[in-house]
C-alpha atoms as a PDB file:
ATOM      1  CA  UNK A   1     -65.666  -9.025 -33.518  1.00  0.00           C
ATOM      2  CA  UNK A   2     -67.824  -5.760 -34.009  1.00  0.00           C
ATOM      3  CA  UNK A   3     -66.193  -3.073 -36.294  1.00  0.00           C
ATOM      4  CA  UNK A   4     -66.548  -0.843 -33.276  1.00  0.00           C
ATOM      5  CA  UNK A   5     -65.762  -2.013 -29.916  1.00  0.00           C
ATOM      6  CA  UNK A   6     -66.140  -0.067 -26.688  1.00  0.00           C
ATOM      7  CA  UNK A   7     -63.495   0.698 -23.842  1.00  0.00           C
ATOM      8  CA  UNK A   8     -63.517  -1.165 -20.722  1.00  0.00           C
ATOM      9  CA  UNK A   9     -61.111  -0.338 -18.367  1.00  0.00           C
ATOM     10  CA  UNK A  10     -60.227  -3.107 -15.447  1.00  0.00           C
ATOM     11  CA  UNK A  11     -58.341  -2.247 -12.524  1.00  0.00           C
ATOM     12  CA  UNK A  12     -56.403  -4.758 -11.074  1.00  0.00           C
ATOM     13  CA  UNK A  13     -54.441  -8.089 -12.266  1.00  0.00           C
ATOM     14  CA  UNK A  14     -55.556  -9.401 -15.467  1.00  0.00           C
ATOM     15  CA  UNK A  15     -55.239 -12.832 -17.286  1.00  0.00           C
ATOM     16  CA  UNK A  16     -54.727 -13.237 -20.621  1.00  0.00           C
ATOM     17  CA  UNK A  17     -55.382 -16.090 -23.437  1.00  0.00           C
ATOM     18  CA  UNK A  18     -53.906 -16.928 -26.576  1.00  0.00           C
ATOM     19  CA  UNK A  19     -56.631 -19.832 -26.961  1.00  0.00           C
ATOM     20  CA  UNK A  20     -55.807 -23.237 -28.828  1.00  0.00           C
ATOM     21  CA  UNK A  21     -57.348 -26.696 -30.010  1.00  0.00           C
ATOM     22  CA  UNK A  22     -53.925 -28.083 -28.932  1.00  0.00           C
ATOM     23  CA  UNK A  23     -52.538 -25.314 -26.392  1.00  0.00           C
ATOM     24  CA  UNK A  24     -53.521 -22.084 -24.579  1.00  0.00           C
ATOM     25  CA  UNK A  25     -50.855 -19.829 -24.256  1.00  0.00           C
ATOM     26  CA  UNK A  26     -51.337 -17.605 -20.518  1.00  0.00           C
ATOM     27  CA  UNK A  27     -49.968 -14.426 -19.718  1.00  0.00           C
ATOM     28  CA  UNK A  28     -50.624 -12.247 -16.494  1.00  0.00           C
ATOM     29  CA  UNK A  29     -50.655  -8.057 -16.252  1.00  0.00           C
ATOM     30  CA  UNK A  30     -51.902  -5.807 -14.360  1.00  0.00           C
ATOM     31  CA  UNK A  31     -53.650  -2.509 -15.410  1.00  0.00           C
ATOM     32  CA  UNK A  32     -51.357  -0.058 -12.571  1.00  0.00           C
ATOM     33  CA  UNK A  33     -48.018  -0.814 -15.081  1.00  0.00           C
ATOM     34  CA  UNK A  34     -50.214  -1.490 -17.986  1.00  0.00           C
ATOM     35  CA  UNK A  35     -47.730  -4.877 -18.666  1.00  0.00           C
ATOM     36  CA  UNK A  36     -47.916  -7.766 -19.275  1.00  0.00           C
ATOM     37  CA  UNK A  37     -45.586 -10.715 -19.164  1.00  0.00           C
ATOM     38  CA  UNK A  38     -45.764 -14.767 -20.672  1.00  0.00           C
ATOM     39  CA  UNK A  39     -46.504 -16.678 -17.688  1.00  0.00           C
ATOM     40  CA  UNK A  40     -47.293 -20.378 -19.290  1.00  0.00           C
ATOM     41  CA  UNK A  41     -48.771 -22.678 -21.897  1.00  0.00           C
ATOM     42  CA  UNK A  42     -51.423 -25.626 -20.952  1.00  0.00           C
ATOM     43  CA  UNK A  43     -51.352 -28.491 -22.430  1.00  0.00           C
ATOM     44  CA  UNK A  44     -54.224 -30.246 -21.023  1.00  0.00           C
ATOM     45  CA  UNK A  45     -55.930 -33.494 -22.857  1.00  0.00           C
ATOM     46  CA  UNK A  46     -59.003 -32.725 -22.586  1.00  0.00           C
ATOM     47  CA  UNK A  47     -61.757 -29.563 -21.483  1.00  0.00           C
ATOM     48  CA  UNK A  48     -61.519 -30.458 -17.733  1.00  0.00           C
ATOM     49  CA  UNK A  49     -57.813 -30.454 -17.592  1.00  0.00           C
ATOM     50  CA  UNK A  50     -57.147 -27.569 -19.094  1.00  0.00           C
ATOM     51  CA  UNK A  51     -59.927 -25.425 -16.645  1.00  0.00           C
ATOM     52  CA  UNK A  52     -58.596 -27.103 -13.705  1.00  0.00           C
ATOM     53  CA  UNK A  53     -55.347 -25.614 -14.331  1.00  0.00           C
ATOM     54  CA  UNK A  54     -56.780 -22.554 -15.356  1.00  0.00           C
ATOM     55  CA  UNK A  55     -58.826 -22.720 -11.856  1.00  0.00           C
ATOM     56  CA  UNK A  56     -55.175 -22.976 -10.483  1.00  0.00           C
ATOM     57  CA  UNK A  57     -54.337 -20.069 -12.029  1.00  0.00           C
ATOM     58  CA  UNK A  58     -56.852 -17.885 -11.372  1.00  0.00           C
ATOM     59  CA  UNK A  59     -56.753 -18.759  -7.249  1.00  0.00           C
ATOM     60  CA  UNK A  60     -53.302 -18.031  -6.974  1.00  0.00           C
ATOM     61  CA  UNK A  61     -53.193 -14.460  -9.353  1.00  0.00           C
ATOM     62  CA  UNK A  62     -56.815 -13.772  -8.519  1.00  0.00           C
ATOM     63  CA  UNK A  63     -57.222 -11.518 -11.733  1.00  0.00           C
ATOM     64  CA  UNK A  64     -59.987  -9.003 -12.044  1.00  0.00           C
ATOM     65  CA  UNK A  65     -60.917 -10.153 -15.154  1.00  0.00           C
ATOM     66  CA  UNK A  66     -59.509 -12.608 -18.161  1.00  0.00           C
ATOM     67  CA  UNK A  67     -59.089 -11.139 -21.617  1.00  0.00           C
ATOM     68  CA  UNK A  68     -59.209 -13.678 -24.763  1.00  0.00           C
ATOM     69  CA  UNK A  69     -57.575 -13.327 -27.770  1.00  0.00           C
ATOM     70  CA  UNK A  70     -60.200 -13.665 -30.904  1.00  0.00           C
ATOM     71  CA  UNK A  71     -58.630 -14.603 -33.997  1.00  0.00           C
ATOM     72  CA  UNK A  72     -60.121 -13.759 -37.508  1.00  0.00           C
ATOM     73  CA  UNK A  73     -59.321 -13.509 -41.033  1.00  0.00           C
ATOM     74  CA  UNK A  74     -57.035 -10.407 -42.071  1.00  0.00           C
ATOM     75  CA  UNK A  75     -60.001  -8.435 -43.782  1.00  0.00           C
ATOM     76  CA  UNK A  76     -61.948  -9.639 -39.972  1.00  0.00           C
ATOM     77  CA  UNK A  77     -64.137 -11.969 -41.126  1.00  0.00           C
ATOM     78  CA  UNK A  78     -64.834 -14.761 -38.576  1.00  0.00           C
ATOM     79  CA  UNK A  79     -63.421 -18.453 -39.549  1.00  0.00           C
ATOM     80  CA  UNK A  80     -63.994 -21.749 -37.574  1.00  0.00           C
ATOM     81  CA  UNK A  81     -61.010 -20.751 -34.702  1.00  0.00           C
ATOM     82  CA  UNK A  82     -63.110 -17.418 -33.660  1.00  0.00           C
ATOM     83  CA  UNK A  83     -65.979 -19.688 -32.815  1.00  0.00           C
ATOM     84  CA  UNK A  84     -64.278 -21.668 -30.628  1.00  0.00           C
ATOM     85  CA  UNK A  85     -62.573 -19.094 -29.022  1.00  0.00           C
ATOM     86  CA  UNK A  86     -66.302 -17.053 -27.984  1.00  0.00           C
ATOM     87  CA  UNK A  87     -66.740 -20.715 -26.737  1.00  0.00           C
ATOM     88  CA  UNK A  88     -63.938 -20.789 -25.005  1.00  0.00           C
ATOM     89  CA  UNK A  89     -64.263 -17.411 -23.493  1.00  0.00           C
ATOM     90  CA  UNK A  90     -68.367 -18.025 -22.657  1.00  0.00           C
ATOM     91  CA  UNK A  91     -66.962 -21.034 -20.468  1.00  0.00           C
ATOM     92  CA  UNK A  92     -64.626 -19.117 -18.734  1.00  0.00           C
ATOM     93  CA  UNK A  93     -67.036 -16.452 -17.775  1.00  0.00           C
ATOM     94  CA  UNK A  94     -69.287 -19.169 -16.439  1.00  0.00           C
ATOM     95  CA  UNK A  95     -67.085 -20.992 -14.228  1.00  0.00           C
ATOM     96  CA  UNK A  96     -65.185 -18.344 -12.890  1.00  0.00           C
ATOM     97  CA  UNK A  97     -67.887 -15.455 -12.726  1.00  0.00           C
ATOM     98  CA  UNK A  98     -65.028 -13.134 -13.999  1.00  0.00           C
ATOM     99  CA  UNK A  99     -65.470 -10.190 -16.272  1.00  0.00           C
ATOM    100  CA  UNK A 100     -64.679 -11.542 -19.726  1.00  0.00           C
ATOM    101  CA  UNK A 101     -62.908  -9.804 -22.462  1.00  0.00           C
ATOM    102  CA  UNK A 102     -62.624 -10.361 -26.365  1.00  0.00           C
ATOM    103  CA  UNK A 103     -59.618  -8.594 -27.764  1.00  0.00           C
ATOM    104  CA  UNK A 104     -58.745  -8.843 -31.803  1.00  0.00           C
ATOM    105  CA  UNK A 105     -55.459 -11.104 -31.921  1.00  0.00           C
ATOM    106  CA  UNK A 106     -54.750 -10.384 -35.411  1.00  0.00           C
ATOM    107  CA  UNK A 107     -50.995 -10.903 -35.968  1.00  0.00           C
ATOM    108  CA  UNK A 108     -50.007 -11.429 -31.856  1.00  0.00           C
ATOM    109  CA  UNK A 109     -48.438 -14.675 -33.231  1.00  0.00           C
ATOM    110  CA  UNK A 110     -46.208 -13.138 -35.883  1.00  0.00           C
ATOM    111  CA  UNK A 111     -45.422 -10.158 -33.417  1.00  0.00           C
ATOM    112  CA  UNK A 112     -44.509 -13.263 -30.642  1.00  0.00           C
ATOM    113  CA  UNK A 113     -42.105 -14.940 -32.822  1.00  0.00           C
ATOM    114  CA  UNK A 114     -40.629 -11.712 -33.577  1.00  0.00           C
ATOM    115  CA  UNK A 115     -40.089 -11.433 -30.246  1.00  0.00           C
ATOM    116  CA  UNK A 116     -39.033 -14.681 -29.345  1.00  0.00           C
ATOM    117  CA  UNK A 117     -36.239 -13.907 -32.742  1.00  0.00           C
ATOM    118  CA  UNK A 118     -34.750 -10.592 -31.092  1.00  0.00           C
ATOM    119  CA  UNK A 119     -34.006 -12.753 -27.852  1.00  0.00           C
ATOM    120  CA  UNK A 120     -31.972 -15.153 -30.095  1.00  0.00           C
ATOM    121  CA  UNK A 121     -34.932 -17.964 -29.775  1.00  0.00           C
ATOM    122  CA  UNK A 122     -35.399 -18.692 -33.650  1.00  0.00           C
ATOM    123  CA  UNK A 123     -37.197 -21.982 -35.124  1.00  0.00           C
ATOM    124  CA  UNK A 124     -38.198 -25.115 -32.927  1.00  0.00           C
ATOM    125  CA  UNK A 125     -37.370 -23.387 -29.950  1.00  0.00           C
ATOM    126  CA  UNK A 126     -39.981 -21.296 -29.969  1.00  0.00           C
ATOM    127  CA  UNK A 127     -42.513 -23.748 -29.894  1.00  0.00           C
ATOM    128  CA  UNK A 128     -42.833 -24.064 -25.743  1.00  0.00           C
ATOM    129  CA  UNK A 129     -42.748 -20.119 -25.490  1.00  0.00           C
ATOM    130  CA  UNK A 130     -45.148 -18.810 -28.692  1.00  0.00           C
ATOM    131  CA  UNK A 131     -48.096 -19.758 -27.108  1.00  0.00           C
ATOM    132  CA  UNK A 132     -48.031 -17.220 -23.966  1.00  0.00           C
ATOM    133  CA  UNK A 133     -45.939 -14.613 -25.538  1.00  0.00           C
ATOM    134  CA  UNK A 134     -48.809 -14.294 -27.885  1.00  0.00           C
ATOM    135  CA  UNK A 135     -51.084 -14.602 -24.830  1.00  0.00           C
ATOM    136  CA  UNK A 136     -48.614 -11.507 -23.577  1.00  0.00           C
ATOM    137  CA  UNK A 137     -49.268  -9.304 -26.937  1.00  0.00           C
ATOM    138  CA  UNK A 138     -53.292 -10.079 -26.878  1.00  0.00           C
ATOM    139  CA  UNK A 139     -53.111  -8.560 -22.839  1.00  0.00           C
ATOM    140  CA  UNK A 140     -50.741  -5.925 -23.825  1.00  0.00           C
ATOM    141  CA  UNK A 141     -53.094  -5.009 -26.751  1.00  0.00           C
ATOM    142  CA  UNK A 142     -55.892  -4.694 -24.298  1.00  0.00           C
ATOM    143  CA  UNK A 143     -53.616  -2.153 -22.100  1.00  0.00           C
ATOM    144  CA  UNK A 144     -52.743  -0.147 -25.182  1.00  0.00           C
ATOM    145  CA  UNK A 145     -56.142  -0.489 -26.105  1.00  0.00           C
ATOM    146  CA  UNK A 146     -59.255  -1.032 -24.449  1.00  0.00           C
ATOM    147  CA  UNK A 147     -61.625  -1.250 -26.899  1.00  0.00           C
ATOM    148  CA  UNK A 148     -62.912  -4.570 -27.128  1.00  0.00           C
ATOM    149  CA  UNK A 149     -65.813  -6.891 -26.543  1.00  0.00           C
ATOM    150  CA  UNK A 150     -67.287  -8.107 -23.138  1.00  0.00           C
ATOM    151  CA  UNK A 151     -69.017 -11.906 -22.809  1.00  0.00           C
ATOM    152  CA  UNK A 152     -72.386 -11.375 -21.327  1.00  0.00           C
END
């Protein structure tokens, strides 16, 4: 991610990913409350699963635009995970035509599970929620914040 982003403010609902090789964690928002909430995790196979229920998604919430999380080291180098995730977020621009947002996720899962702790959900049964409350803290991070990155 550049050291300095710029802000883009989107009005309207907004969806937001906390991209994985084995999961994506979803959470929806919308820029009048500046909230956001967990709304699911996919667990598709395979590429086409997992954008067909993201298709799903995006016809019934019809979002303004869809904000990705973009993982890197602490000191913000890049590592093999921020690849995939510009990947991820390139594809989504191009099959949804959707403004496309990079927001730094640094620490969004640690701040999840802290979450997930002060509602009593410790350990293993976290596992089904982590995933889109981190999704929840990227989006939120983008209301708090909007500096970030646009896909072309």
């Amino acid at each position: 991610m550049p050291d300095e982003g710029i802000a883009i403010t989107i009005q309207g609902i907004l969806l937001g990913f906390d991209f994985g090789t084995k999961r994506i964690g979803v959470a929806v928002g919308n820029s009048i409350s500046c909230t956001a909430r967990p709304l699911t995790t996919l667990h598709g196979e395979n590429n086409g699963q997992r954008f067909t229920a993201i298709a799903d998604l995006i016809r019934e919430w019809e979002p303004s635009a869809l904000v990705v999380g973009l993982p890197c080291h602490d000191d913000g180098t890049p590592h093999e995970l921020t690849r995939l995730c510009r990947r991820f977020a390139q594809r989504l621009k191009g099959r949804f035509n959707l403004p496309t947002l990079l927001v730094d996720e640094r620490y969004t899962s640690t701040a999840a599970s802290s979450q997930l702790a002060e509602m009593g959900i410790r350990g293993i049964k976290q596992k089904p929620l982590l995933d889109q409350v981190a999704a929840q803290q990227i989006l939120q991070a983008y209301f708090d914040e909007p500096v970030t990155e646009q896909i072309a």
